[in-house]
Protein backbone atom coordinates (compact mmCIF):
# COMPACT_ATOMS: atom_id res chain seq x y z
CA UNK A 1 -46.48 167.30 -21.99
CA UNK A 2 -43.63 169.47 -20.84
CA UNK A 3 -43.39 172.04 -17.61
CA UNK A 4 -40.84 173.54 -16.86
CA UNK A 5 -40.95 175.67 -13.47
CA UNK A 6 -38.79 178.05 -12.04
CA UNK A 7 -35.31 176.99 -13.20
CA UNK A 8 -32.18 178.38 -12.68
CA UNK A 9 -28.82 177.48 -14.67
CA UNK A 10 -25.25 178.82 -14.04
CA UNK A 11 -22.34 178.55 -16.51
CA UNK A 12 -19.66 178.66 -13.65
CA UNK A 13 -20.86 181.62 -11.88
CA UNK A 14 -22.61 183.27 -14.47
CA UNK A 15 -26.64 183.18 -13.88
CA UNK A 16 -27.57 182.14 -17.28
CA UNK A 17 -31.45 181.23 -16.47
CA UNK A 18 -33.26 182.87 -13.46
CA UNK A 19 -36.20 181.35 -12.69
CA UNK A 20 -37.59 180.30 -16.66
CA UNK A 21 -41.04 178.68 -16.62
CA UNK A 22 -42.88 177.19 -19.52
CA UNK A 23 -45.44 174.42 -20.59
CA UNK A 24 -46.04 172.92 -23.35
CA UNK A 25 -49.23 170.86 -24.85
CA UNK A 26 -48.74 167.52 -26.65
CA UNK A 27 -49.22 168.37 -30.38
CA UNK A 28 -48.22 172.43 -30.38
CA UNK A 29 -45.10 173.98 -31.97
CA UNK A 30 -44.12 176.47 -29.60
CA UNK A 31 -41.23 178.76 -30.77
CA UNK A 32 -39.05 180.64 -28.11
CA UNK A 33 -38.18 184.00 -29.58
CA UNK A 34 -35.38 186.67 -27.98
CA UNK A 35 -32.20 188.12 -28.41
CA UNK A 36 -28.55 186.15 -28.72
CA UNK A 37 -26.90 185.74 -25.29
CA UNK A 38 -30.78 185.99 -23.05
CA UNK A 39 -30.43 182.14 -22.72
CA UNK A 40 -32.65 180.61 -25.23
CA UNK A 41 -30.29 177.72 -25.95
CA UNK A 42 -29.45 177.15 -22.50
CA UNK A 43 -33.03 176.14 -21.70
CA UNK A 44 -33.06 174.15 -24.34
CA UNK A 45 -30.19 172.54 -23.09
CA UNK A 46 -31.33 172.30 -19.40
CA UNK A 47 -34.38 170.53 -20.50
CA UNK A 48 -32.24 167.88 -22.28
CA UNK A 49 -29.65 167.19 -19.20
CA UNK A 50 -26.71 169.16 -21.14
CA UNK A 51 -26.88 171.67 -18.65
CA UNK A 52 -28.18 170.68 -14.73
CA UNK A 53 -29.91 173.62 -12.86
CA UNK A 54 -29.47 174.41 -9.82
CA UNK A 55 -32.94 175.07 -8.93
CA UNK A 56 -36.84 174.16 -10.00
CA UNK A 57 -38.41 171.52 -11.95
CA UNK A 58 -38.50 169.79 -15.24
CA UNK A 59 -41.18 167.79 -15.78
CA UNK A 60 -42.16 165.43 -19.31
CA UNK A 61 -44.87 163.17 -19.14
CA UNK A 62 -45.05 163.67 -15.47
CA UNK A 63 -41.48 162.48 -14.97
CA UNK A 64 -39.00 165.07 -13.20
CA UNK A 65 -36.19 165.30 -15.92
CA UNK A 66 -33.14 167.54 -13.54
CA UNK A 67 -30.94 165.08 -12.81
CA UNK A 68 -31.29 162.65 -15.55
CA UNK A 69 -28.42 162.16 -18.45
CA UNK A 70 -29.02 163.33 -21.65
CA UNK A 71 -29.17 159.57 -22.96
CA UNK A 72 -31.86 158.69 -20.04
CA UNK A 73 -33.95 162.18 -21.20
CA UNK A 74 -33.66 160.70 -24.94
CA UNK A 75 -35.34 157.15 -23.76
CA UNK A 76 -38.01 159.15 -22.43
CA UNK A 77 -38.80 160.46 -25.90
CA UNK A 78 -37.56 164.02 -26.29
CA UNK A 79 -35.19 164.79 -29.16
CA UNK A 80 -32.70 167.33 -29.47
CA UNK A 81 -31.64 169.21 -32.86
CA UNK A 82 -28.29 171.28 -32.02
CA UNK A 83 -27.55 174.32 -33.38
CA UNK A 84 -24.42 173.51 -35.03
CA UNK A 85 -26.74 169.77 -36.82
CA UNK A 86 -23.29 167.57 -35.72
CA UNK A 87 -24.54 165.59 -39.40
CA UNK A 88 -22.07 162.88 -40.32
CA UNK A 89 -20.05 164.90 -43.07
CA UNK A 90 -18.41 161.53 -44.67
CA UNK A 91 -21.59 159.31 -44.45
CA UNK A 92 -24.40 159.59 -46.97
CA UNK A 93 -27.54 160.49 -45.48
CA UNK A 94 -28.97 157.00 -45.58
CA UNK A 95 -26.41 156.46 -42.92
CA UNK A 96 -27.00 159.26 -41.29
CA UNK A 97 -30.46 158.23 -40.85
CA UNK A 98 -29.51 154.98 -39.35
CA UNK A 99 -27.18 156.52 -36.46
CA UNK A 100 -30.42 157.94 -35.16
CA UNK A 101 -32.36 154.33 -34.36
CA UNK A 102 -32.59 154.21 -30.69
CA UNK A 103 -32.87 150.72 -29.33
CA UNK A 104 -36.10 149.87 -27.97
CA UNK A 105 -37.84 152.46 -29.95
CA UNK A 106 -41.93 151.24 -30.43
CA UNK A 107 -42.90 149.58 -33.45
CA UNK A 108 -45.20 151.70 -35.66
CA UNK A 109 -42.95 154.72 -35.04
CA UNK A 110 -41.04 156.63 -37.17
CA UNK A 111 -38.46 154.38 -39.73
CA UNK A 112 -36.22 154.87 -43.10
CA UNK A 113 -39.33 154.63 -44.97
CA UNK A 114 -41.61 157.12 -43.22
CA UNK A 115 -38.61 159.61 -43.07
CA UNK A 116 -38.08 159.68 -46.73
CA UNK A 117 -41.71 159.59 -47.31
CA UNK A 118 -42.01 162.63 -45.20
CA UNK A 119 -38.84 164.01 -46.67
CA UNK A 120 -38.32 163.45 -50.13
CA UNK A 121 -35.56 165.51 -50.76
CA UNK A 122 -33.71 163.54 -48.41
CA UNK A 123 -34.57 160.07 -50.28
CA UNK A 124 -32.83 161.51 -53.49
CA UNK A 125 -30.18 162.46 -52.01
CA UNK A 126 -29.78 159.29 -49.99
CA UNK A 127 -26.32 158.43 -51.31
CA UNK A 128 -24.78 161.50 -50.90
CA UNK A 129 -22.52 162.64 -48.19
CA UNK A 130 -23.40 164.95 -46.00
CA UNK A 131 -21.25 167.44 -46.42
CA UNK A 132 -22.25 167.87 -49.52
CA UNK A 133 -25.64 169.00 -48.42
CA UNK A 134 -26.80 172.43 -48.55
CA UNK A 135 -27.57 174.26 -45.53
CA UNK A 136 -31.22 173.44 -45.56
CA UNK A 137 -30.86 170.01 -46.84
CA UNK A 138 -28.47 169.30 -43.70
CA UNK A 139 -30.73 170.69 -41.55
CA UNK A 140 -33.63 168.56 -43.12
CA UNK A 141 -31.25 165.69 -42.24
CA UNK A 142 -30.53 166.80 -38.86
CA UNK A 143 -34.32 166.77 -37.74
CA UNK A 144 -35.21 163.46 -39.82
CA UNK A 145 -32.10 162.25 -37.75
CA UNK A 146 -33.38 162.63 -34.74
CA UNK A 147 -36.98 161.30 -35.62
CA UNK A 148 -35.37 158.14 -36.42
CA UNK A 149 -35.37 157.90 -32.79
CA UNK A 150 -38.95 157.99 -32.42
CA UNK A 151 -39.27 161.01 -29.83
CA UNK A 152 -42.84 162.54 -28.80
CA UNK A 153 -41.08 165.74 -28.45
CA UNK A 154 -38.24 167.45 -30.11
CA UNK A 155 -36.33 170.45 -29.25
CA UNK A 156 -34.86 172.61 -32.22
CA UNK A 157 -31.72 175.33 -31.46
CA UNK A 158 -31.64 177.88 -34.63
CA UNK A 159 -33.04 175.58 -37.46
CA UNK A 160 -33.23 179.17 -39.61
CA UNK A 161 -29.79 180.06 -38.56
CA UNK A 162 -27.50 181.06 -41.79
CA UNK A 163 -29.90 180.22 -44.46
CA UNK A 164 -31.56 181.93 -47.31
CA UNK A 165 -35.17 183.26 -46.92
CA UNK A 166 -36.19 180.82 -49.49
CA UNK A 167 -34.92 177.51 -47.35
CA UNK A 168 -35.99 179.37 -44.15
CA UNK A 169 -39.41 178.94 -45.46
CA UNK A 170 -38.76 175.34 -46.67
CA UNK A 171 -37.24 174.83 -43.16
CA UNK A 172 -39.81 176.11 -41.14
CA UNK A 173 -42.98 174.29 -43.33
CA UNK A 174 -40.59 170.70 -42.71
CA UNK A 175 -40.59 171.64 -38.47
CA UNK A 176 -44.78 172.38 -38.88
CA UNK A 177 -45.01 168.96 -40.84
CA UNK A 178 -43.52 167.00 -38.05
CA UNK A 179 -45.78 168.72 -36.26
CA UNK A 180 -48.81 168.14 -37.69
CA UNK A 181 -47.23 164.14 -37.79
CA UNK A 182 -47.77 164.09 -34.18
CA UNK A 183 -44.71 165.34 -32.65
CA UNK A 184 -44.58 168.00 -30.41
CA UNK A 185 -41.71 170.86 -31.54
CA UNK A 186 -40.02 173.15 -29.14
CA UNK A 187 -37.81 175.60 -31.37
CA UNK A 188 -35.72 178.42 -30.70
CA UNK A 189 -35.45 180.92 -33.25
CA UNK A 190 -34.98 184.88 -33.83
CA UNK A 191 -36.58 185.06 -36.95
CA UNK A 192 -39.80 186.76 -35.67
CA UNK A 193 -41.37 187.21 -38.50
CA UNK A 194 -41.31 183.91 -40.51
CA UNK A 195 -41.53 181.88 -36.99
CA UNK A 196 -45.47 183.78 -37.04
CA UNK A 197 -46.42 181.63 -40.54
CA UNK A 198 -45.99 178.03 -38.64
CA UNK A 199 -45.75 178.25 -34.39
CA UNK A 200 -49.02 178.11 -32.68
CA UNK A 201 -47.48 180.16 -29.91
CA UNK A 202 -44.63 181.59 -28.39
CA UNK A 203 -42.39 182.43 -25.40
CA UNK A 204 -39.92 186.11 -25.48
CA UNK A 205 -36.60 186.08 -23.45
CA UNK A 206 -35.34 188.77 -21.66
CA UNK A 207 -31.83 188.24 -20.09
CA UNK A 208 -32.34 184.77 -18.46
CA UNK A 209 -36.32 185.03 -17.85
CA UNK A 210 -39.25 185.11 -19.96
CA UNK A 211 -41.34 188.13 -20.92
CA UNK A 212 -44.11 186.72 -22.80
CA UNK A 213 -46.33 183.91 -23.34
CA UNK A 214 -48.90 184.07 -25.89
CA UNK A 215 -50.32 183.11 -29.38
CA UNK A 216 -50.15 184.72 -32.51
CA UNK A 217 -52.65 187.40 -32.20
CA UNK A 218 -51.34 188.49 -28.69
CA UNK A 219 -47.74 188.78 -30.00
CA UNK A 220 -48.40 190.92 -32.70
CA UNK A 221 -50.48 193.07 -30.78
CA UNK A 222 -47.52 193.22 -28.46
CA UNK A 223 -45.72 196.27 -30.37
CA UNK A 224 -43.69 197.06 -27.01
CA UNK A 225 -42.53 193.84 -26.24
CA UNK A 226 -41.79 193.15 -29.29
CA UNK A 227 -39.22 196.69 -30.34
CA UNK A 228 -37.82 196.07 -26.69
CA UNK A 229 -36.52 192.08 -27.03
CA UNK A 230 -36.59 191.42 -30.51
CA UNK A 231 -34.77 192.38 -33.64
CA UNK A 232 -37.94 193.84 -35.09
């Protein structure tokens, strides 16, 4: 569904990514893992037209992405979670939910009523504002958000970031059930070891390159990889 090849990405003159590849299969949750500042949510944003590299190829669905806008990469069905969630603090989460409807999004895909089936939580607390959410709750709301705009993949900076291990948990389990609802889930995250419970497999960052590719198994057999570019 998604290959990315050989990219590079500046930040002025700083060489941010240098030369990332990575695929992805329609239907996985694939969780890139590393260290703050190696570039993890500069791929991210690369891949969603935020940030334009300089070099290689992004490719979704067979269509080259680099060089697209971030509203043209959203038409093509990828979804984008920031990490700071950008929820609408003075609307009530049933508005919330309708800023995400993208026009021309296919009939039979994701609406109010499927979102609060899949999130209940969010359907009694549908007239409440959100910023009155807790951490997890607005992060719930962030993701349902952008699944109002029926994307077949979504890419998730920090979902984990800030929040108890209790909602991490809850947080993680909601990103699997999209999953498992047919929507492919790119996440970044440095929580190693609850990211293991839900991702089918997993990239490692170094600074600006990747390190590792492999599932479960091969990442915890990975004890050197793992003490050099994680917090582990």
């Amino acid at each position: 569904m998604l290959e990315v090849k050989d990219i590079h990405s500046f930040y002025g003159k700083s060489h941010i990514l240098q030369g990332v590849s990575m695929a992805l299969k329609e239907g996985e949750l694939v969780c890139l893992l590393g260290r703050n500042g190696v570039g993890k949510s500069t791929t991210l944003k690369s891949i969603m037209g935020l940030v334009k590299p300089s070099e290689g190829s992004i490719r979704f669905n067979e269509q080259e992405l680099i060089g697209k806008r971030p509203y043209e990469v959203a038409r093509l069905g990828v979804g984008y979670v920031p990490e700071d969630r950008r929820i609408f603090r003075s609307l009530t989460v049933h508005e919330n939910l309708l800023m995400g409807i993208r026009n021309g999004a296919k009939k039979g895909g994701w609406t109010i009523e499927r979102v609060y089936e899949q999130f209940p939580q969010l359907k009694q607390r549908r007239e409440n504002k959100g910023g009155h959410l807790s951490g997890g709750e607005q992060q719930m709301l962030t993701v349902a958000r952008t699944l109002m705009g029926d994307p077949k993949l979504i890419l998730v900076d920090e979902p984990t970031e800030g929040l108890a291990p209790l909602i991490v948990k809850e947080v993680l389990e909601m990103l699997a059930a999209v999953r498992s609802s047919g929507v492919t889930v790119l996440m970044v995250e440095q929580n190693f070891k609850a990211s293991i419970k839900v991702a089918d497999r997993f990239y490692i960052m170094g600074k600006g390159h990747m390190v590792f590719d492999g599932d479960t198994e091969a990442l915890l057999a990975a004890e050197e990889i793992r003490r050099n570019y994680l917090e582990v």
